[in-house]
N, C-alpha and C. Protein backbone atom coordinates (compact mmCIF):
# COMPACT_ATOMS: atom_id res chain seq x y z
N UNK A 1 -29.76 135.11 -7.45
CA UNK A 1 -30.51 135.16 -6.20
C UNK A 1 -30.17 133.94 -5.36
N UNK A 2 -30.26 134.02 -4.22
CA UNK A 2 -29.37 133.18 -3.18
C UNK A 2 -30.63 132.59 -2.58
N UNK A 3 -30.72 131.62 -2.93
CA UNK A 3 -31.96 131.18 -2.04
C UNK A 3 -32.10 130.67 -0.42
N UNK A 4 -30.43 129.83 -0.63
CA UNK A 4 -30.67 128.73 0.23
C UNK A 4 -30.88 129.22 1.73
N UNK A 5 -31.10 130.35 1.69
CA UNK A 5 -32.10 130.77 3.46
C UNK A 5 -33.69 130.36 3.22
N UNK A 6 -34.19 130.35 2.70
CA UNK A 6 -35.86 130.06 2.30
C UNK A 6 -35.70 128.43 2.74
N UNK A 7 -34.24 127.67 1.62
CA UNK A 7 -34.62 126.70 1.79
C UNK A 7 -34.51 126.27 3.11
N UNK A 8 -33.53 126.44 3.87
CA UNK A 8 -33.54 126.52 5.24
C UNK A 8 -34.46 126.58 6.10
N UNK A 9 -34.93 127.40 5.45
CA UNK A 9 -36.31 128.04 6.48
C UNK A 9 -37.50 127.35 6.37
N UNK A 10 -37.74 126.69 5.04
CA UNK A 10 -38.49 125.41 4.55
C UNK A 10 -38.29 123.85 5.70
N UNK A 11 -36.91 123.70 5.74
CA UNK A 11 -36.62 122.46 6.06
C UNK A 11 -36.84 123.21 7.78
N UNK A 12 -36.35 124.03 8.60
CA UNK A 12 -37.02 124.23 9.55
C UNK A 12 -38.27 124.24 10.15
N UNK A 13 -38.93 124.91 9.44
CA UNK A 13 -40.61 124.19 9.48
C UNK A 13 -41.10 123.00 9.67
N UNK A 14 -40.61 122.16 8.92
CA UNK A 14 -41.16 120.71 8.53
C UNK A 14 -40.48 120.07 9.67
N UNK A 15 -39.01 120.58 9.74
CA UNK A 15 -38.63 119.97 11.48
C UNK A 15 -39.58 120.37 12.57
N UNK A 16 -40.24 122.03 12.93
CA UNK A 16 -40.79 121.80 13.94
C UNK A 16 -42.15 121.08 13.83
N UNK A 17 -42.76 121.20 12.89
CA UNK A 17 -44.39 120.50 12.74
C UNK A 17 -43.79 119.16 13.14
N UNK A 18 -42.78 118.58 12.63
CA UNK A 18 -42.83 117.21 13.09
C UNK A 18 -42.16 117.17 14.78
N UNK A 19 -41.87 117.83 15.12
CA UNK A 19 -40.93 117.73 16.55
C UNK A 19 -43.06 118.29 17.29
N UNK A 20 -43.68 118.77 17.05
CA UNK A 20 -44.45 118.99 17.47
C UNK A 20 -45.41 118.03 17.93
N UNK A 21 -45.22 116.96 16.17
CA UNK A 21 -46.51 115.68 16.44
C UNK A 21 -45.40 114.39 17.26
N UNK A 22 -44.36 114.57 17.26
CA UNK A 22 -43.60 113.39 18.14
C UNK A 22 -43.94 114.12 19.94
N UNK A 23 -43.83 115.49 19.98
CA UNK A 23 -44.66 115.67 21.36
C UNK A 23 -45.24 115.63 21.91
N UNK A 24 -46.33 114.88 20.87
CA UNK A 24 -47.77 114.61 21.55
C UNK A 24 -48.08 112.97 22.04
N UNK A 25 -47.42 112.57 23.14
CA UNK A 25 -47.35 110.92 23.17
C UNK A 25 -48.96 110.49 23.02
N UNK A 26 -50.07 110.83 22.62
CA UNK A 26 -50.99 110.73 22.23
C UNK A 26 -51.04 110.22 20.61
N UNK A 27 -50.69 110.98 20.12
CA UNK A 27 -50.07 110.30 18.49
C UNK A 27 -48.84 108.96 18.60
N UNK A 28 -48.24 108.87 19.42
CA UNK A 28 -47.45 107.77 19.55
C UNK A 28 -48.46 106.51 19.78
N UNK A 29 -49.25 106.75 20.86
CA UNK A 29 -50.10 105.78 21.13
C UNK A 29 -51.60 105.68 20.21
N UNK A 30 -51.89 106.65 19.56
CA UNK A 30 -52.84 105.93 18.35
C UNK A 30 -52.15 105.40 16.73
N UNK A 31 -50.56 105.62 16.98
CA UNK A 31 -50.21 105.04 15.56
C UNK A 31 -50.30 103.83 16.17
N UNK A 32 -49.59 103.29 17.40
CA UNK A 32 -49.82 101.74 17.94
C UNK A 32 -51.04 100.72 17.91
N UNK A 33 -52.24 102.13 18.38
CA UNK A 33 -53.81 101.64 18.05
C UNK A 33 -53.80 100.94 16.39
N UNK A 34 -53.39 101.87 16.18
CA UNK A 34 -53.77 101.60 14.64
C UNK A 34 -53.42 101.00 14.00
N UNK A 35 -51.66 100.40 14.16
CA UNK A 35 -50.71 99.40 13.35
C UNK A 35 -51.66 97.90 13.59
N UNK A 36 -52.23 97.71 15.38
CA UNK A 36 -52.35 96.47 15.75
C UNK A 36 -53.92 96.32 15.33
N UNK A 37 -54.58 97.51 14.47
CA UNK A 37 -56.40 97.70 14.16
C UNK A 37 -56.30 96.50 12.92
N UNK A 38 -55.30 97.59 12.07
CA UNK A 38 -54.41 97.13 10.91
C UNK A 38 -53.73 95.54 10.67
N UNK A 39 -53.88 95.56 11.48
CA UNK A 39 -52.91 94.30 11.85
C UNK A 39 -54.19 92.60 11.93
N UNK A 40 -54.95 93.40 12.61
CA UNK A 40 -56.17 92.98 12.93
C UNK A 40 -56.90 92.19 11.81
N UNK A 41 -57.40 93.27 11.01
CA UNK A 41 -57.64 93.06 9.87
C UNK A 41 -57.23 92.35 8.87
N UNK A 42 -55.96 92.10 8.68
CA UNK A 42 -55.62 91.65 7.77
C UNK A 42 -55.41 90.10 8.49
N UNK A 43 -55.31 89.78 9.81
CA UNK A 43 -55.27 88.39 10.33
C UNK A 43 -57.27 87.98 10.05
N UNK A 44 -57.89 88.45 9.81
CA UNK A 44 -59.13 88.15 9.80
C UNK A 44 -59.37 88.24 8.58
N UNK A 45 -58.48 88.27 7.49
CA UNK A 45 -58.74 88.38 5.66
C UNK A 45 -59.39 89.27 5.52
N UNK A 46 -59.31 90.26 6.25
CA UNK A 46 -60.24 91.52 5.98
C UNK A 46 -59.08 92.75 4.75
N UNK A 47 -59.57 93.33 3.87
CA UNK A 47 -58.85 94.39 2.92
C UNK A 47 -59.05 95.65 3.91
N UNK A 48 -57.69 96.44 3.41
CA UNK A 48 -57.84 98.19 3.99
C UNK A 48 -57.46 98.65 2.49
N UNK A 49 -58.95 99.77 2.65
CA UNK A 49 -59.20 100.35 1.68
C UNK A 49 -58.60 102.04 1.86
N UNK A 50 -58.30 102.88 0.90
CA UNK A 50 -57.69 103.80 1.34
C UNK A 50 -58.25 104.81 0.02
N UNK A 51 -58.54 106.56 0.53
CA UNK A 51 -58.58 106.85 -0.38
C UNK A 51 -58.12 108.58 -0.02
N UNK A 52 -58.34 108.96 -0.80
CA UNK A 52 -57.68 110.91 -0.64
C UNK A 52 -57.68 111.85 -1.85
N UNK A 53 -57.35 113.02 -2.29
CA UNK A 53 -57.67 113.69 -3.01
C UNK A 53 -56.31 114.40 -3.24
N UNK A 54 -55.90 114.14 -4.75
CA UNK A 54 -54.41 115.06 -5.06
C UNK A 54 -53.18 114.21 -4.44
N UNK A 55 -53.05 114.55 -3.34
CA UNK A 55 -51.24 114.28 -2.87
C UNK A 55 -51.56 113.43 -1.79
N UNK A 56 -53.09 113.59 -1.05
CA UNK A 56 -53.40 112.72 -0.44
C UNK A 56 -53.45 111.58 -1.34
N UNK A 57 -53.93 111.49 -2.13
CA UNK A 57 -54.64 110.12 -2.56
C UNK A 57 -52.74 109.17 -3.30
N UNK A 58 -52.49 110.16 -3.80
CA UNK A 58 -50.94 109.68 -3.91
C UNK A 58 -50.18 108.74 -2.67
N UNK A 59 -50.58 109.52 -1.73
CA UNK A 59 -50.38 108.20 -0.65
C UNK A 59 -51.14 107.62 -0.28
N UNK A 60 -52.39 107.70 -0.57
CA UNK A 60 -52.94 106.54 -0.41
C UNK A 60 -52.83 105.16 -1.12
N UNK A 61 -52.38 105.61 -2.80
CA UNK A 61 -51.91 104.86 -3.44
C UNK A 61 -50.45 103.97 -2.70
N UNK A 62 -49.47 104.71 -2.34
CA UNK A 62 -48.82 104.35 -2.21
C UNK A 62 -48.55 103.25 -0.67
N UNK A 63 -49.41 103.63 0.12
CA UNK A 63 -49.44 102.61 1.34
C UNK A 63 -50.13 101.68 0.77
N UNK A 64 -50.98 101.89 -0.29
CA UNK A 64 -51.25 100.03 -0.70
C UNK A 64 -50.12 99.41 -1.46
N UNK A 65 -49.97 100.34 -2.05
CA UNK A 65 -48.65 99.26 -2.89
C UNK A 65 -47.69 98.75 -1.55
N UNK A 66 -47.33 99.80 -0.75
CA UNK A 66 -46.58 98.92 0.66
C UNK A 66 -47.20 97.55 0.66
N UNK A 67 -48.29 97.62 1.23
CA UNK A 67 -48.90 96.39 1.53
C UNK A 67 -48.93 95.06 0.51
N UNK A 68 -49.48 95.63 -0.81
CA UNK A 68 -49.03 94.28 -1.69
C UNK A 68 -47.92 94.28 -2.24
N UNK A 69 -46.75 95.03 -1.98
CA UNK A 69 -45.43 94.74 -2.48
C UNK A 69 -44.55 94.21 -1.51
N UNK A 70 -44.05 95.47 -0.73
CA UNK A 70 -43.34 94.76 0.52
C UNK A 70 -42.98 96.16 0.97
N UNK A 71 -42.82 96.47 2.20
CA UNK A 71 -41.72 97.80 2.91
C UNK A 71 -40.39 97.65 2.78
N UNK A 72 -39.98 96.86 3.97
CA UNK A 72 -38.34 96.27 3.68
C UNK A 72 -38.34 95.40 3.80
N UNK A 73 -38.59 94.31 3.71
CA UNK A 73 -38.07 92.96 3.59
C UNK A 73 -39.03 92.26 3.50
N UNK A 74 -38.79 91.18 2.86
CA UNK A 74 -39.78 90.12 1.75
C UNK A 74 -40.73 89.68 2.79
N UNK A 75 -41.83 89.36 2.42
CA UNK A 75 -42.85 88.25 2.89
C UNK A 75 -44.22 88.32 2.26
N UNK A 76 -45.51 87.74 2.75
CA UNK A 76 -46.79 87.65 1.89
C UNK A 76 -47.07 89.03 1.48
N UNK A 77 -48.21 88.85 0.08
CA UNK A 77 -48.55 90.23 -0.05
C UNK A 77 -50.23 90.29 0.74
N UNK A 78 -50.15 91.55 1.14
CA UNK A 78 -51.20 91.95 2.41
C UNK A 78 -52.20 92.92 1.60
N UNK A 79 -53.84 92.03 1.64
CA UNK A 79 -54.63 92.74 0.88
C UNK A 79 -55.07 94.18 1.08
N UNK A 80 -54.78 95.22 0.13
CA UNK A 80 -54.87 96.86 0.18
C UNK A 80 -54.93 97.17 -1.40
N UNK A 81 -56.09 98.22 -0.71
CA UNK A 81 -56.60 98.55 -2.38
C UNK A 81 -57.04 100.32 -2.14
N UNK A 82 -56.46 100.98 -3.05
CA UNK A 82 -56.35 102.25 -3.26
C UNK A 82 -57.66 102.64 -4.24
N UNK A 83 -58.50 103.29 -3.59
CA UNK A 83 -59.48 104.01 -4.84
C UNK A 83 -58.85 104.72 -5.67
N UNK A 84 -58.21 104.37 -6.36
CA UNK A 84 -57.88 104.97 -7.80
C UNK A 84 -57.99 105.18 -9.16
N UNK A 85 -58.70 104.31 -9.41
CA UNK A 85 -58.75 103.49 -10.74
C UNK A 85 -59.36 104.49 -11.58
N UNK A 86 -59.02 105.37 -12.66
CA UNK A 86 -59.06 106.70 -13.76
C UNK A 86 -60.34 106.07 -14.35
N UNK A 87 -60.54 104.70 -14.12
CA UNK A 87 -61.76 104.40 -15.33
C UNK A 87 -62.95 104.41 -14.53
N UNK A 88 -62.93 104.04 -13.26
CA UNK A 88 -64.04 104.27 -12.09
C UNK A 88 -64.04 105.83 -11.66
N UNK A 89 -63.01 106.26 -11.56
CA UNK A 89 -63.34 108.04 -11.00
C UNK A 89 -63.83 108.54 -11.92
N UNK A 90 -63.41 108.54 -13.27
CA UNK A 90 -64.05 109.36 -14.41
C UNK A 90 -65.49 108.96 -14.67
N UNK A 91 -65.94 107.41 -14.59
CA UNK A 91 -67.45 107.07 -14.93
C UNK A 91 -68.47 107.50 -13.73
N UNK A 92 -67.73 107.45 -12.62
CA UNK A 92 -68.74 107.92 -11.27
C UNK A 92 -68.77 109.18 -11.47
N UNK A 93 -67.95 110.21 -11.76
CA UNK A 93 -67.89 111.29 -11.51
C UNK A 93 -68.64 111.66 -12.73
N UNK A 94 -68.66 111.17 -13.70
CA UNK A 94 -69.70 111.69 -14.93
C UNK A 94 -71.04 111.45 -14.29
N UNK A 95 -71.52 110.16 -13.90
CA UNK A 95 -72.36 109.50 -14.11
C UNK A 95 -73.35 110.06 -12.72
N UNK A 96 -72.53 110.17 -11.48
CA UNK A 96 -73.14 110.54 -10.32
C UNK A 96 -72.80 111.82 -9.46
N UNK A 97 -71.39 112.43 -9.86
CA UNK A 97 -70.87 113.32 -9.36
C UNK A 97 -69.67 113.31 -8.82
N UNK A 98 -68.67 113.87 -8.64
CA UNK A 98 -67.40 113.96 -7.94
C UNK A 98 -67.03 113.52 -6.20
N UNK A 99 -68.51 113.41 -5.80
CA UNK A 99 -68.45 113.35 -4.37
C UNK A 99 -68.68 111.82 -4.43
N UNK A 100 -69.17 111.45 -4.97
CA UNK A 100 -69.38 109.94 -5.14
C UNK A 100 -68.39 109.10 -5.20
N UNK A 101 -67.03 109.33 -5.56
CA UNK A 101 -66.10 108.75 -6.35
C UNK A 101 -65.61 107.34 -5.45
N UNK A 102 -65.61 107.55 -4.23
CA UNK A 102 -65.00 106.71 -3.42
C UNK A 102 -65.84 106.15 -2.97
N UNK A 103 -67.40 106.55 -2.83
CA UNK A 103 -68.14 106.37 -2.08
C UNK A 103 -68.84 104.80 -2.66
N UNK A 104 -68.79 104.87 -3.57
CA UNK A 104 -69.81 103.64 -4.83
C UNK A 104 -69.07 102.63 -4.50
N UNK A 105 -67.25 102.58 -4.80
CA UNK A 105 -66.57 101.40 -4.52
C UNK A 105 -67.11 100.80 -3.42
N UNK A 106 -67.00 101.56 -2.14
CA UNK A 106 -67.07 100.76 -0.77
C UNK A 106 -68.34 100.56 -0.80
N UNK A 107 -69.45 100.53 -1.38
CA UNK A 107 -70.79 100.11 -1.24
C UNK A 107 -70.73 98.69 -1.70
N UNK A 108 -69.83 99.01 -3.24
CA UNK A 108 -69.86 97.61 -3.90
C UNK A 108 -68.90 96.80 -2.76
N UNK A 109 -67.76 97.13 -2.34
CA UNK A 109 -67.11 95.87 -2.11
C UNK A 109 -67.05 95.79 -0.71
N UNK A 110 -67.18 96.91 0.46
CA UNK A 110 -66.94 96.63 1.39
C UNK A 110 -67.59 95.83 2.34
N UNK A 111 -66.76 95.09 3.42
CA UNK A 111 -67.50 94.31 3.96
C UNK A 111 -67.13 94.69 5.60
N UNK A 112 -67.85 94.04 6.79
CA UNK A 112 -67.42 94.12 8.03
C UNK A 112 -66.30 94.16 8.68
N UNK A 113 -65.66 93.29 7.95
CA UNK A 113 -63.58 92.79 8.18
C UNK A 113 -62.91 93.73 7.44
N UNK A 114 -63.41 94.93 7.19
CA UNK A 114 -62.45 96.03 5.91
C UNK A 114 -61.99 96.81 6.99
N UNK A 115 -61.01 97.40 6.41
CA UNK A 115 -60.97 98.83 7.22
C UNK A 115 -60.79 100.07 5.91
N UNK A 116 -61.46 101.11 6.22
CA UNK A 116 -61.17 101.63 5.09
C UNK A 116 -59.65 103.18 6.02
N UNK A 117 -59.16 103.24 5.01
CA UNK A 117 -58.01 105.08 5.59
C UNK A 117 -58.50 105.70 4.79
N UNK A 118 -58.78 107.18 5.72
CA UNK A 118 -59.41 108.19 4.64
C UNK A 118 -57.85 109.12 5.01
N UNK A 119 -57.58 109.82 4.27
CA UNK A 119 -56.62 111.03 4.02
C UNK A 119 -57.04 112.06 3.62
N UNK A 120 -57.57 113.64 4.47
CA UNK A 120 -57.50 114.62 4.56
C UNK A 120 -56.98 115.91 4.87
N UNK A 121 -56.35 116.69 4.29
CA UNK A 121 -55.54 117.89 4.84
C UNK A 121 -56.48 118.34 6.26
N UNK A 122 -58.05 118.82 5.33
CA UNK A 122 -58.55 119.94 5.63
C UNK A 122 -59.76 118.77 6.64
N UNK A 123 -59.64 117.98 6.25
CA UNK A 123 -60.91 117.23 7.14
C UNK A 123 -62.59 117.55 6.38
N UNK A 124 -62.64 117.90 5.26
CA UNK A 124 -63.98 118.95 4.68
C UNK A 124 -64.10 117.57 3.37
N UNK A 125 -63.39 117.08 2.61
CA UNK A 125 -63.50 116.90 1.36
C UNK A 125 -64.79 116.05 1.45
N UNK A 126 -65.70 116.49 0.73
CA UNK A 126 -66.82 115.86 0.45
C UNK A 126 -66.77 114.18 -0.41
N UNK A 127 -65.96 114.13 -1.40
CA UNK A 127 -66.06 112.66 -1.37
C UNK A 127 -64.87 112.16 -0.87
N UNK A 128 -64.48 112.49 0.54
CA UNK A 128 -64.14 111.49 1.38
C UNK A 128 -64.77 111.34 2.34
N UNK A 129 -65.61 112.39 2.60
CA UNK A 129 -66.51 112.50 3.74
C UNK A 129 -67.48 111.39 3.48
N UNK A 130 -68.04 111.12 2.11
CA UNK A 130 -68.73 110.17 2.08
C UNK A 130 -68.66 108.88 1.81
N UNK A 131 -67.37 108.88 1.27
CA UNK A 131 -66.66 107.55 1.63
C UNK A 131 -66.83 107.05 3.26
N UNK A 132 -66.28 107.51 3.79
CA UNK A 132 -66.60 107.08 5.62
C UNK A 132 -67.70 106.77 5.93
N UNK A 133 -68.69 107.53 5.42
CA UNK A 133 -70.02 107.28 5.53
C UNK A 133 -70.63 106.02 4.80
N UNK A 134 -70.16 106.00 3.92
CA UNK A 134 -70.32 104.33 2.61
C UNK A 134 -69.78 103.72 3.55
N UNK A 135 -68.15 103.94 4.17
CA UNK A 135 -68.02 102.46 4.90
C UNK A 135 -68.63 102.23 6.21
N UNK A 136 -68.97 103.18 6.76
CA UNK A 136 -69.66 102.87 8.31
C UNK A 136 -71.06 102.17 7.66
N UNK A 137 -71.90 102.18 6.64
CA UNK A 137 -73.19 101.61 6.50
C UNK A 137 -72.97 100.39 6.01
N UNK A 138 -71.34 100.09 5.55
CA UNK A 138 -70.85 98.85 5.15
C UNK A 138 -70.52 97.98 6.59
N UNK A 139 -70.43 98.33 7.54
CA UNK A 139 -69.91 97.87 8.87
C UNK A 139 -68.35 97.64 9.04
N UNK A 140 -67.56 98.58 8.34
CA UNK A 140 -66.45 98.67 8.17
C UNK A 140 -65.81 99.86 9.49
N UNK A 141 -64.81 99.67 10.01
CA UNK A 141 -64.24 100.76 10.50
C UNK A 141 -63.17 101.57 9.53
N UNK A 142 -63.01 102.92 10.17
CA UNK A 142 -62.40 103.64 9.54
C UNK A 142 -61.32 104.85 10.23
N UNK A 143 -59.87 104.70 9.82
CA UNK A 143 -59.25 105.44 10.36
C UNK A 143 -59.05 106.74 9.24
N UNK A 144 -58.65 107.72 10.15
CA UNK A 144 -58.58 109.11 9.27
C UNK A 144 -57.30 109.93 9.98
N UNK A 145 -56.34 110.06 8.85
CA UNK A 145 -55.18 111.30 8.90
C UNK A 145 -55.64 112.14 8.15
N UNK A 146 -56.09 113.66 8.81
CA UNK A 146 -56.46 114.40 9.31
C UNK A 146 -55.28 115.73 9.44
N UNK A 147 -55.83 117.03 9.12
CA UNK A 147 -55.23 117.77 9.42
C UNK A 147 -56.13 119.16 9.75
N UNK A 148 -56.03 120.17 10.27
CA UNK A 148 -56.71 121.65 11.04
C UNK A 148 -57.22 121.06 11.89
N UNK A 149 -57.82 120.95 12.11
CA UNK A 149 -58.86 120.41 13.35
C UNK A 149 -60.06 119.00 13.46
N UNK A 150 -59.66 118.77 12.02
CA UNK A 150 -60.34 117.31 11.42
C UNK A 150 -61.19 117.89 11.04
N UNK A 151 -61.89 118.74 10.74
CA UNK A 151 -62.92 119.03 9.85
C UNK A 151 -64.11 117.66 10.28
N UNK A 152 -65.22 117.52 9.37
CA UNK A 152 -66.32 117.27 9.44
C UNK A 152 -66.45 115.72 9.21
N UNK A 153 -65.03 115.00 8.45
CA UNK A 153 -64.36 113.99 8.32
C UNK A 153 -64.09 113.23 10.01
N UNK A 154 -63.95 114.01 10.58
CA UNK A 154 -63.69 113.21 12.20
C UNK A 154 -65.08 112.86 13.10
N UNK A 155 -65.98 113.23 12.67
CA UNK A 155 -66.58 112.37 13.68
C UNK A 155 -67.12 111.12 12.72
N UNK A 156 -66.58 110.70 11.91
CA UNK A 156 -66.94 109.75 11.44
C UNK A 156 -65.62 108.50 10.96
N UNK A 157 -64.81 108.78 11.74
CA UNK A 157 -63.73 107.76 12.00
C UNK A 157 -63.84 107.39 13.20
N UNK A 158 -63.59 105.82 13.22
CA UNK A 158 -63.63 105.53 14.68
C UNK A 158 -62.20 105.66 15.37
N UNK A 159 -61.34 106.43 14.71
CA UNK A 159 -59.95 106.46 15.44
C UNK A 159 -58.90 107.43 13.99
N UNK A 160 -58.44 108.28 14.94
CA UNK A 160 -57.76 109.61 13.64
C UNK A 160 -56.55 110.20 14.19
N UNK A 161 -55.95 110.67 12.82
CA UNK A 161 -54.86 111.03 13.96
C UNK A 161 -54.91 112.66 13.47
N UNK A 162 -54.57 113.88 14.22
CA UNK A 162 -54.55 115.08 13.33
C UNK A 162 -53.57 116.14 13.06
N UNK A 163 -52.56 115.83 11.63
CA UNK A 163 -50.91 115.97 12.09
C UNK A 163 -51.55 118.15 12.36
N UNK A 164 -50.26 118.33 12.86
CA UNK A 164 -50.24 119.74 13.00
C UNK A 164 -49.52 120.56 11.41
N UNK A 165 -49.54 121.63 11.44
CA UNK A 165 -49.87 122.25 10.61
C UNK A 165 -50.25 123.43 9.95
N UNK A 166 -49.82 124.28 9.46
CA UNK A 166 -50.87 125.39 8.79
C UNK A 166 -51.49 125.09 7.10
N UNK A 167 -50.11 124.09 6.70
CA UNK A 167 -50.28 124.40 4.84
C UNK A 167 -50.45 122.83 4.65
N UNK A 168 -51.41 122.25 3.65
CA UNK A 168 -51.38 120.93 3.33
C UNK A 168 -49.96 120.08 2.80
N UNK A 169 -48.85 120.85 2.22
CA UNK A 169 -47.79 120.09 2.16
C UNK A 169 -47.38 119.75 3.30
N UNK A 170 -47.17 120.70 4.76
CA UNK A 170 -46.76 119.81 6.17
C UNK A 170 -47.45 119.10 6.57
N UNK A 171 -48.76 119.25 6.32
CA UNK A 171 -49.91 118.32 7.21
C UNK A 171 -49.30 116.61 6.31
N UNK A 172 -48.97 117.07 4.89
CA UNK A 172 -48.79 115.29 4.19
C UNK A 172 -47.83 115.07 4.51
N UNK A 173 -46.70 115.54 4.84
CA UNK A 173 -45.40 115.14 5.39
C UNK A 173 -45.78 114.77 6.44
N UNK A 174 -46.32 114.63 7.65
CA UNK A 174 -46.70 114.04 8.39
C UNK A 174 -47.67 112.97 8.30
N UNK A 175 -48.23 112.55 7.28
CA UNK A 175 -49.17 111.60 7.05
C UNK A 175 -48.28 110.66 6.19
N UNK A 176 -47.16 111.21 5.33
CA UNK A 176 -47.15 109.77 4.82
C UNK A 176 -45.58 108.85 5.68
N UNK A 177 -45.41 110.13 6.64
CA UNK A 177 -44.45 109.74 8.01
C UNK A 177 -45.09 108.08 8.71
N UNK A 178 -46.66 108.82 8.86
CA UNK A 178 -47.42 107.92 9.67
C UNK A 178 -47.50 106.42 8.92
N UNK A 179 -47.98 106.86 7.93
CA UNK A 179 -48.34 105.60 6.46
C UNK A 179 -47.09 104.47 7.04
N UNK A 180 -45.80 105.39 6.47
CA UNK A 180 -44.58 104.58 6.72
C UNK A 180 -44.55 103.71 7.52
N UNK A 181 -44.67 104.34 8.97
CA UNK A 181 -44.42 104.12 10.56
C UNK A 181 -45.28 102.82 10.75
N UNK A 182 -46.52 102.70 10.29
CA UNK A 182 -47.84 102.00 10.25
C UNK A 182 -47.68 100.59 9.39
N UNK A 183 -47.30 100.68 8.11
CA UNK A 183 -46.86 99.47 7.88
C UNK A 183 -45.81 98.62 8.17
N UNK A 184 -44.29 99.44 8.42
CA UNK A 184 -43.54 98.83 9.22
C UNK A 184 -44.17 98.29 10.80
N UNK A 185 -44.92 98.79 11.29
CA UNK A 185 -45.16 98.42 12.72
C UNK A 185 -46.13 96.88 12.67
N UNK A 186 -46.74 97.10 11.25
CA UNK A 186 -47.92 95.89 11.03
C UNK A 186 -46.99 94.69 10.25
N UNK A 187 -45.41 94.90 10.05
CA UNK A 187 -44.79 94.09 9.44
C UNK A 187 -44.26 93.09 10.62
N UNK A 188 -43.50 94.24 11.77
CA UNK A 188 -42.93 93.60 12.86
C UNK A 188 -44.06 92.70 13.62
N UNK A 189 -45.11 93.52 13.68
CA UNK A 189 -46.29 92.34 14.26
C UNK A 189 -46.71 90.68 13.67
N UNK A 190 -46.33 90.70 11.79
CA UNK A 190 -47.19 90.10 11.63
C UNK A 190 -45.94 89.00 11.30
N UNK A 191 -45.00 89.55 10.83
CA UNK A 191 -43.58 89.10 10.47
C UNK A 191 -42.47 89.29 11.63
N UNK A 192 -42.59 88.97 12.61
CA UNK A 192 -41.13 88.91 13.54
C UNK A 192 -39.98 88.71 12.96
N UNK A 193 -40.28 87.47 12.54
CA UNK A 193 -38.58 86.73 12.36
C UNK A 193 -38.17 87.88 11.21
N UNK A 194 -38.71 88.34 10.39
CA UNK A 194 -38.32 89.79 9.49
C UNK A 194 -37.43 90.65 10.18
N UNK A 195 -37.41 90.43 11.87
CA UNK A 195 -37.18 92.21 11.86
C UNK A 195 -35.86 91.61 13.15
């Protein structure tokens, strides 16, 4: 069986969803919002907290490790912390429920100077929804990538972006586009002579 038209037809897709969100100079100008929010934060010793569910949360993991490792080229490591930790999701989620999972961390640690990233396909997930909500009572702001229409997750970011989309694998191809785009942009800001 001959596939490689599907795959074609795969990699066409993912070209137009993304030729779609580069059309919207509206998304150009809130990744900028957001590199210099980002940017912000971390000049004020403030942590960005990040969290998501499945493939989201995979990048969420992974834009923190950006931050305390490096993107491309060397310099300080930049405080970011991924709700991940198997020994905290499994005891919250026994102990209080599944929706809780993210939500308990940012009670315990967050502070005014945080920012927390939420990552949603569908904009619905209940413990991210209440994560946002943990960090807004923390006095934290919160950005959200977002996908359908932002779901119930958007009015509780103070700034979101919402890639286009029908299926959650394009909506994350566009989010961890952004992730990318976002720490490089907070590198050139914070690190010149780097770039």
């Amino acid at each position: 069986m001959d596939i490689s038209h599907s795959i074609r037809d795969a990699l066409l897709e993912a070209q137009d969803v993304l030729n779609r969100f580069i059309g919207n100079p509206e998304n150009i100008a809130m990744i900028a919002t957001t590199a210099e929010m980002i940017r912000d934060v971390f000049e004020r010793e403030g942590r960005v907290f990040t969290c998501g569910n499945g493939g989201s949360l995979c990048d969420a993991i992974h834009f923190a490790e950006e931050c305390t490792g490096k993107f491309r080229n060397d310099r300080k490591p930049l405080p970011a912390i991924a709700l991940s930790d198997a020994g905290h999701i499994t005891c919250t989620a026994n102990d209080f429920g599944f929706a809780e999972i993210f939500a308990r961390p940012l009670l315990a640690l967050g502070h005014p100077a945080d920012l927390l990233i939420v990552l949603s396909t569908s904009g619905n997930s209940e413990n991210v929804v209440r994560a946002a909500i943990a960090a807004k009572s923390r006095g934290m702001k919160v950005f959200g990538l977002l996908g359908r229409e932002g779901g119930s997750l958007k009015q509780h970011c103070d700034v979101y972006l919402i890639a286009p989309g029908d299926t959650a694998d394009r909506i994350q191809e566009i989010h961890i586009k952004v992730l990318h785009i976002l720490i490089e942009q907070v590198e050139r800001l914070m690190f010149p002579k780097n770039y």
